[in-house]
Protein backbone atom coordinates (compact mmCIF):
# COMPACT_ATOMS: atom_id res chain seq x y z
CA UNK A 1 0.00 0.00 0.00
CA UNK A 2 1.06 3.53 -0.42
CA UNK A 3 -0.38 6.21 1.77
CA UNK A 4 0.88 9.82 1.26
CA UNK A 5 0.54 12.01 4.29
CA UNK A 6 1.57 16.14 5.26
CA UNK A 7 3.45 16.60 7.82
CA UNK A 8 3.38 20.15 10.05
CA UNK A 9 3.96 22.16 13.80
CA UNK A 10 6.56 20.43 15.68
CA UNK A 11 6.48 17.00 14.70
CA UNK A 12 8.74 18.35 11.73
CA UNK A 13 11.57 18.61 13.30
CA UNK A 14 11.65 14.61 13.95
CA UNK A 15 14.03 12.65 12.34
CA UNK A 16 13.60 10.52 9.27
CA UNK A 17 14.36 7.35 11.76
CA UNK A 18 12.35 8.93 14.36
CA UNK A 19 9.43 9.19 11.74
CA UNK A 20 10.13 5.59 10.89
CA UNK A 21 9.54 4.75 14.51
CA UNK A 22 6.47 7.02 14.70
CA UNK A 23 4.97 4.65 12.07
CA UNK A 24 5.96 1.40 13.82
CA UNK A 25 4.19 2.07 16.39
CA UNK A 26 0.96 3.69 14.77
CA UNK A 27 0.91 0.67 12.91
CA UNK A 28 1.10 -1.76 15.62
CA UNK A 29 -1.77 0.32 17.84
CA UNK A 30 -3.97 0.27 14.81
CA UNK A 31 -3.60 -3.77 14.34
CA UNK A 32 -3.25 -3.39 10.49
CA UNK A 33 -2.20 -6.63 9.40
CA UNK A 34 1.82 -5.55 8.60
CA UNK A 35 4.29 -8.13 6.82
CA UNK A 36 7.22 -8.35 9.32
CA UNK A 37 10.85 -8.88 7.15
CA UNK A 38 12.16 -12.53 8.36
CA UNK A 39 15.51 -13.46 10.38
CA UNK A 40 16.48 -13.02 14.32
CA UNK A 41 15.13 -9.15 14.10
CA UNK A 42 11.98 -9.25 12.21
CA UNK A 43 10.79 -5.63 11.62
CA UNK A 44 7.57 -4.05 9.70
CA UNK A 45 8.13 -4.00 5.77
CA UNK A 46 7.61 -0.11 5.57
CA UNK A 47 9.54 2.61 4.38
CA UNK A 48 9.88 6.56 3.57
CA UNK A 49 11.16 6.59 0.21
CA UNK A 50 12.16 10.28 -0.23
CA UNK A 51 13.45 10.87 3.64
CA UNK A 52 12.41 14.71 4.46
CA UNK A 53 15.10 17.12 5.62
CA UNK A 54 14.88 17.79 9.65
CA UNK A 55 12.60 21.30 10.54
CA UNK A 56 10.89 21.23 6.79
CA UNK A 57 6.81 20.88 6.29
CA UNK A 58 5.45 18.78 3.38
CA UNK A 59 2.68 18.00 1.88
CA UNK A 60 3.92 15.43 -0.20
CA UNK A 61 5.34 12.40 1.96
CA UNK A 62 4.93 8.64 1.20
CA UNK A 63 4.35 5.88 3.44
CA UNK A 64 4.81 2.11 1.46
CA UNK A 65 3.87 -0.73 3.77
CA UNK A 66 3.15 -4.27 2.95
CA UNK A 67 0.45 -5.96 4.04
CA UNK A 68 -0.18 -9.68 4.91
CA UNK A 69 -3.93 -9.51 3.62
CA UNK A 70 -5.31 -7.32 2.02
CA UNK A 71 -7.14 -4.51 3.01
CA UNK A 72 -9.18 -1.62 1.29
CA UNK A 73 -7.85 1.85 1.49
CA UNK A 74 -10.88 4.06 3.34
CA UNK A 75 -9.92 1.03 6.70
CA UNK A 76 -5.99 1.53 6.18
CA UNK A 77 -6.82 5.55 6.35
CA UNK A 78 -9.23 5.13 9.16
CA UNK A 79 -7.50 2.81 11.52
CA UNK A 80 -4.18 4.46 10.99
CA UNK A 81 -5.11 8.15 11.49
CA UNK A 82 -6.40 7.41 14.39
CA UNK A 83 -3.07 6.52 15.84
CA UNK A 84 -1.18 9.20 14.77
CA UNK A 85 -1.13 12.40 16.43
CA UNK A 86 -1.47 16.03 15.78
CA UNK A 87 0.74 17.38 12.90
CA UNK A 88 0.32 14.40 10.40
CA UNK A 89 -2.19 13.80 8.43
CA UNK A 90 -3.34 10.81 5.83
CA UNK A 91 -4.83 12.35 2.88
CA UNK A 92 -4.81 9.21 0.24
CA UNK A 93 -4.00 5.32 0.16
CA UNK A 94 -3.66 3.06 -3.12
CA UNK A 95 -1.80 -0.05 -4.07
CA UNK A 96 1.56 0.00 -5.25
CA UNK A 97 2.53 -2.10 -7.74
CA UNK A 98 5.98 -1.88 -8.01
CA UNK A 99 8.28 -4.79 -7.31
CA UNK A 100 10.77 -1.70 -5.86
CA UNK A 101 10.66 1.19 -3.80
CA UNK A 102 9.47 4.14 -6.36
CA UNK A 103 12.35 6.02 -7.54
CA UNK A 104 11.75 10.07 -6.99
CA UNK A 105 12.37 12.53 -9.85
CA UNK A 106 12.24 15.95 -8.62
CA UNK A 107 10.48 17.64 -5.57
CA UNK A 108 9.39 21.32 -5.43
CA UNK A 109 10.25 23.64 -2.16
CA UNK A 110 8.67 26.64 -1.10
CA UNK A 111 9.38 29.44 1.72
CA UNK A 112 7.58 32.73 2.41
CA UNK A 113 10.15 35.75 3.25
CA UNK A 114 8.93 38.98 4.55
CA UNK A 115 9.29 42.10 2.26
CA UNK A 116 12.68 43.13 3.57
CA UNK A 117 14.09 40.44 2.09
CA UNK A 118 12.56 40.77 -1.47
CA UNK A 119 15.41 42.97 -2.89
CA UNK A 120 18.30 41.23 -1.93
CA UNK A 121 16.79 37.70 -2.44
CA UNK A 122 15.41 38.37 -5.62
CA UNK A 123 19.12 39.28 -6.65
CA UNK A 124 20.96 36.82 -5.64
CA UNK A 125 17.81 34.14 -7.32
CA UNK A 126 18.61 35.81 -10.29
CA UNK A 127 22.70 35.85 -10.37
CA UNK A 128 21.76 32.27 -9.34
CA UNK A 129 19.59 30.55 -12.04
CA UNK A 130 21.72 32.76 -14.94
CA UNK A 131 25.03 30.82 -13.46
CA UNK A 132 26.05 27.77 -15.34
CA UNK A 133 27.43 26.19 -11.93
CA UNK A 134 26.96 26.76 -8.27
CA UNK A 135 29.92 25.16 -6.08
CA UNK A 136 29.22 24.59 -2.39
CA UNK A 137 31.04 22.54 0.08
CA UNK A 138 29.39 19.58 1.21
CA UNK A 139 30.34 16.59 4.06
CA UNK A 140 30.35 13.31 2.96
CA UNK A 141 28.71 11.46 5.90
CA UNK A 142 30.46 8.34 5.09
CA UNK A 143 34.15 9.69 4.79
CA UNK A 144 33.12 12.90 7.13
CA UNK A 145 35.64 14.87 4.08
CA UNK A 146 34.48 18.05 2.21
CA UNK A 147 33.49 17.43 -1.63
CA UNK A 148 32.35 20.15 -3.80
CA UNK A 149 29.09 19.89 -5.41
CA UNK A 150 27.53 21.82 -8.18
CA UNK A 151 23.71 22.71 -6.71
CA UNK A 152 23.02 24.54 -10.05
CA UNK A 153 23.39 21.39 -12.03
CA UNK A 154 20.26 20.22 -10.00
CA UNK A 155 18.20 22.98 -9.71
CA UNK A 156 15.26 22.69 -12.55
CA UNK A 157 13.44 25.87 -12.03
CA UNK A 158 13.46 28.54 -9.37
CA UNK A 159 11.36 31.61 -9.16
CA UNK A 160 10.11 34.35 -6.69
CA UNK A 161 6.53 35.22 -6.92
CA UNK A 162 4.85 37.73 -4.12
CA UNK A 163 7.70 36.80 -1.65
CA UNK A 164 7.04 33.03 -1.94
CA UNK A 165 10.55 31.57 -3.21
CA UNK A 166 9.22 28.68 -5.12
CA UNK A 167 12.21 25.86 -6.64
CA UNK A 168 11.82 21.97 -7.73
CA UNK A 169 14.61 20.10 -7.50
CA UNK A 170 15.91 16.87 -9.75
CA UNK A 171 17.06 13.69 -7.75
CA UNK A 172 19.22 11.37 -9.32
CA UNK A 173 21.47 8.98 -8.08
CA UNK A 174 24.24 11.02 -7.41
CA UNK A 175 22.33 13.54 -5.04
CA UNK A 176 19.98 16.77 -5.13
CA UNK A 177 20.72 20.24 -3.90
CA UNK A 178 19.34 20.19 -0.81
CA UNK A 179 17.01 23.11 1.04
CA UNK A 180 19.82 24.28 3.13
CA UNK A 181 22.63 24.69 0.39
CA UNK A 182 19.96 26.68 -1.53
CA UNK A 183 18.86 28.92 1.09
CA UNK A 184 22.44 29.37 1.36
CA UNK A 185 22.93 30.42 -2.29
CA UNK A 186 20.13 33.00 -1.35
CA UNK A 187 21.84 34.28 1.42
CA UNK A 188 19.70 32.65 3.67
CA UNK A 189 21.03 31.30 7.24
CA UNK A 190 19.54 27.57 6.81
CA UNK A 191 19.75 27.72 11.08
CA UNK A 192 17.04 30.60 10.54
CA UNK A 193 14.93 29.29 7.50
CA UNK A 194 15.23 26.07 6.93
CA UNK A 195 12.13 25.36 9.29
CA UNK A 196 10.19 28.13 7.14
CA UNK A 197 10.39 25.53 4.07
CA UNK A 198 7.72 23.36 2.80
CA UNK A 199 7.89 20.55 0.32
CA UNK A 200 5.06 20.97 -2.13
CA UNK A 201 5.36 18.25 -4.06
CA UNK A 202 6.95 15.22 -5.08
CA UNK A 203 7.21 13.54 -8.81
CA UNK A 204 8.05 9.91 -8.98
CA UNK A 205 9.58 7.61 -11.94
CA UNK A 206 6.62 5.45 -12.61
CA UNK A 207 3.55 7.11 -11.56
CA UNK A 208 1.42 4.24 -13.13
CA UNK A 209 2.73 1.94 -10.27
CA UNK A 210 0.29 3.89 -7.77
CA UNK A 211 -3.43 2.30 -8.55
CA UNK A 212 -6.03 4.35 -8.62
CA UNK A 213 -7.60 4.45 -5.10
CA UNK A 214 -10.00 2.40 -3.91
CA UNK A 215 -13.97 2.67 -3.89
C-alpha cells in the first residue's frame, strides 16, 4: 500500500528514523495486518522513500507498507489516522505495484520571506539561475571529508513570486541540492529558514505503479 501524508507544527523537526519509529508504532496500535521482514530481528516491511530534511513541512510524503492480507484503502486511512497524532495527516492510500521502492524525480520547495528580504533575495535568485554552476562545500557522511558539489546542475526551475521563493529540484542517483545549500545560495542562514520551508510536491519515476484508489 502507499499512503501519502503532510506533515506540520513540531512534529517536523523529527528525524527521518524517528518518523520511521512514529509509524511502527501507529501501525502496531492500529492492528493493520503488517508483513514483518524474516531473520532473528523481524521488523515491519515499511519505508519513507524520499526521507524529508529535519525542521521542513510537506505535503507530499509517502508511506509504502506491505500488508499480509489485504485490506481496502478508506480502513488503512481510518484505523491508521487514528493513531497518529497532531501534525500528520493521511490524505490518500492506493496499491503500489511496483516490485521496488518508487524512484523520486524531482520535488518542489517553497518558503515565504517577509518584504525586507525581497530585494536582496530576488538578486541573488537571479545571479543564481543565470550561473552555469553553483559550487558549495558539502560533508560526505560516510568519509566525514568536504566534496564540492555543483547545486546549479540540480536545480530545474526557481522563481520568486509575491515573496514566496518557489524551486523543484531533480534527484538522481548522485544527489539533489538540498534546502539548506539553496537557502544558502540566497543568502539565507539555513539555522534561521530552513524550518520556514515546505515541500510541495513530489514527482516519482513510474507514476502508473500507484493504482487508482479504492472505492
Amino acid at each position: 500500500m502507499a499512503v501519502r501524508f503532510s506533515i506540520d507544527s513540531d512534529l517536523r523537526f523529527l528525524s527521518h528514523h524517528d518518523m520511521m519509529r512514529l509509524f511502527e508504532r501507529a501501525l502496531s496500535r492500529a492492528q493493520l495486518p503488517v508483513k514483518f521482514s524474516e531473520g532473528f530481528n523481524p521488523r515491519p516491511r515499511l519505508s519513507l522513500p524520499l526521507p524529508r530534511p529535519v525542521g521542513i513541512a510537506s505535503v507530499a510524503e509517502l508511506l509504502l507498507l506491505e500488508l499480509s492480507e489485504p485490506l481496502d484503502s478508506e480502513t488503512v486511512l481510518r484505523r491508521l489516522g487514528a493513531q497518529l497524532p497532531d501534525g500528520v495527516c493521511l490524505t490518500t492510500c492506493c496499491v503500489f505495484t511496483g516490485k521496488r521502492p518508487p524512484q523520486p524525480i524531482t520535488a518542489v520547495y517553497t518558503v515565504d520571506l517577509p518584504p525586507e528580504h525581497y530585494s536582496v533575495v530576488g538578486d541573488r535568485l537571479e545571479r543564481l539561475m543565470r550561473s552555469p554552476v553553483f559550487h558549495v562545500e558539502r560533508v560526505d557522511h560516510r568519509t566525514k571529508a568536504l566534496k564540492t558539489v555543483d547545486i546549479r546542475a540540480y536545480l530545474v526551475t526557481a522563481e520568486m513570486d509575491g515573496g514566496v521563493v518557489t524551486w523543484t529540484a531533480r534527484i538522481t542517483g548522485a544527489g539533489t541540492a538540498r534546502p539548506q545549500e539553496f537557502l544558502s545560495a540566497l543568502g539565507l542562514d539555513p539555522v534561521v529558514w530552513l524550518h520556514h520551508v515546505r515541500r510541495q510536491a513530489v514527482t516519482w519515476q513510474d507514476e502508473s505503479l500507484f493504482a487508482a484508489p479504492e472505492a
